[in-house]
Every structure is written in C-alpha cells, then in structure tokens.
Protein backbone atom coordinates (compact mmCIF):
# COMPACT_ATOMS: atom_id res chain seq x y z
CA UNK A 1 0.00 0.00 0.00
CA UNK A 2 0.67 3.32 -0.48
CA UNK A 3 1.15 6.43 2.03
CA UNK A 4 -2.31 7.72 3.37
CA UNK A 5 -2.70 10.43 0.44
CA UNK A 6 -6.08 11.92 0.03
CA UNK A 7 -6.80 13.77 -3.44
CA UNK A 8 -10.12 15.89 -4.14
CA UNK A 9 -12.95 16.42 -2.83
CA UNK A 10 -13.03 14.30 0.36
CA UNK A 11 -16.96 14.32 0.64
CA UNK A 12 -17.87 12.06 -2.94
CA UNK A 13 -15.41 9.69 -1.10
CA UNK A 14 -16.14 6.22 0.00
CA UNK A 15 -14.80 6.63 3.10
CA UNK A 16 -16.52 9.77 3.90
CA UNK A 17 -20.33 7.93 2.58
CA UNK A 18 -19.80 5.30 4.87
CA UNK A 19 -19.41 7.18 7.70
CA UNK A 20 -22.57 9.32 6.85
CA UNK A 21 -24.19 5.83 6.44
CA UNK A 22 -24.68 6.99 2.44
CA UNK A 23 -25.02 3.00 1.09
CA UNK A 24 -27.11 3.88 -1.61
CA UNK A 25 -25.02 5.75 -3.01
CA UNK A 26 -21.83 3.74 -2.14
CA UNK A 27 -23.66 0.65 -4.15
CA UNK A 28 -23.95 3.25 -6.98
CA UNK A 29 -20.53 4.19 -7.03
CA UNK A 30 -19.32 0.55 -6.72
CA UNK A 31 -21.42 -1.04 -9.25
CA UNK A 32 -19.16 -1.50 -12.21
CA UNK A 33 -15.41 -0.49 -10.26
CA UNK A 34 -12.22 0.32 -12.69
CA UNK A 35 -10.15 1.87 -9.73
CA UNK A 36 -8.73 1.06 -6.02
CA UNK A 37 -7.64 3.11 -3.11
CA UNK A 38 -4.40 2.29 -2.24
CA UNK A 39 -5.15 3.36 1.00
CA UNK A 40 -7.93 1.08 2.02
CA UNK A 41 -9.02 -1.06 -0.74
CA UNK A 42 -12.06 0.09 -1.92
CA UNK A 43 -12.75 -0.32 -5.33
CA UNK A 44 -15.27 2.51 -7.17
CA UNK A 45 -16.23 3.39 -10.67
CA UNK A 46 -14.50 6.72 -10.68
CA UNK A 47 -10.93 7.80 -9.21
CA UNK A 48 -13.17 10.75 -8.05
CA UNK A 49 -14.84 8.26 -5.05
CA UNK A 50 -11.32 7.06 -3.47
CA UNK A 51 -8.79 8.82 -1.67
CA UNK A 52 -5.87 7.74 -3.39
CA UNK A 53 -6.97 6.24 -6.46
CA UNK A 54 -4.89 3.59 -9.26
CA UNK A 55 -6.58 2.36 -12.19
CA UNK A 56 -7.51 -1.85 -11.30
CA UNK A 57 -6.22 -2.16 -14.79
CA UNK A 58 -2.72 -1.01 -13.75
CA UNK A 59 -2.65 -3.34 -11.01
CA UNK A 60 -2.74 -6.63 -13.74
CA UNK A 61 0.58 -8.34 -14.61
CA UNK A 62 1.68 -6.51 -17.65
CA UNK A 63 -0.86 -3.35 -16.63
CA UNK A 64 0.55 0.36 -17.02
C-alpha cells in the first residue's frame, strides 16, 4: 500500500459515505469499479470516489 494520500474532494469519497451511512449511493458508485484506493481497498467506478486512487487495470501483470 501506499502512504495515506487523500486527493479531491473528500466528501464524494467512500470513506466519507460510509461514515454518513450513504449506502445507496456507495452501491452506486461501486457497481461496475475500474479503480482502487491504495489506501484502504475500496474499489469505485470513478478515481473521483477514493482517496488515493490507481486504475484496477494497472494493477494486472503486464498493466501500465
């Protein structure tokens, strides 16, 4: 993992919906995922949900 970076706005953030109880809109977010945090490992459908965002398709052997 990497170090605890957080990038944008904090409050579309996974982290920050779960602890507001938001589910709905964390199951919205998480439907079809194509990025991970590296700081927790939640997985959302746009870098714009996740702290510290990669792309899921850079994590694959022979990814970016």
């Amino acid at each position: 993992m990497s170090d605890n970076t957080c990038v944008g706005e904090h409050t579309v953030h996974i982290c920050e919906l779960a602890s507001k109880g938001k589910h709905v809109e964390i199951q919205k977010v998480t439907k079809y995922p194509k990025f991970m945090c590296l700081n927790c490992g939640r997985v959302a459908e746009y870098k714009k949900n996740l702290c510290n965002p990669i792309a899921i398709e850079d994590l694959r052997p022979g990814g970016a």
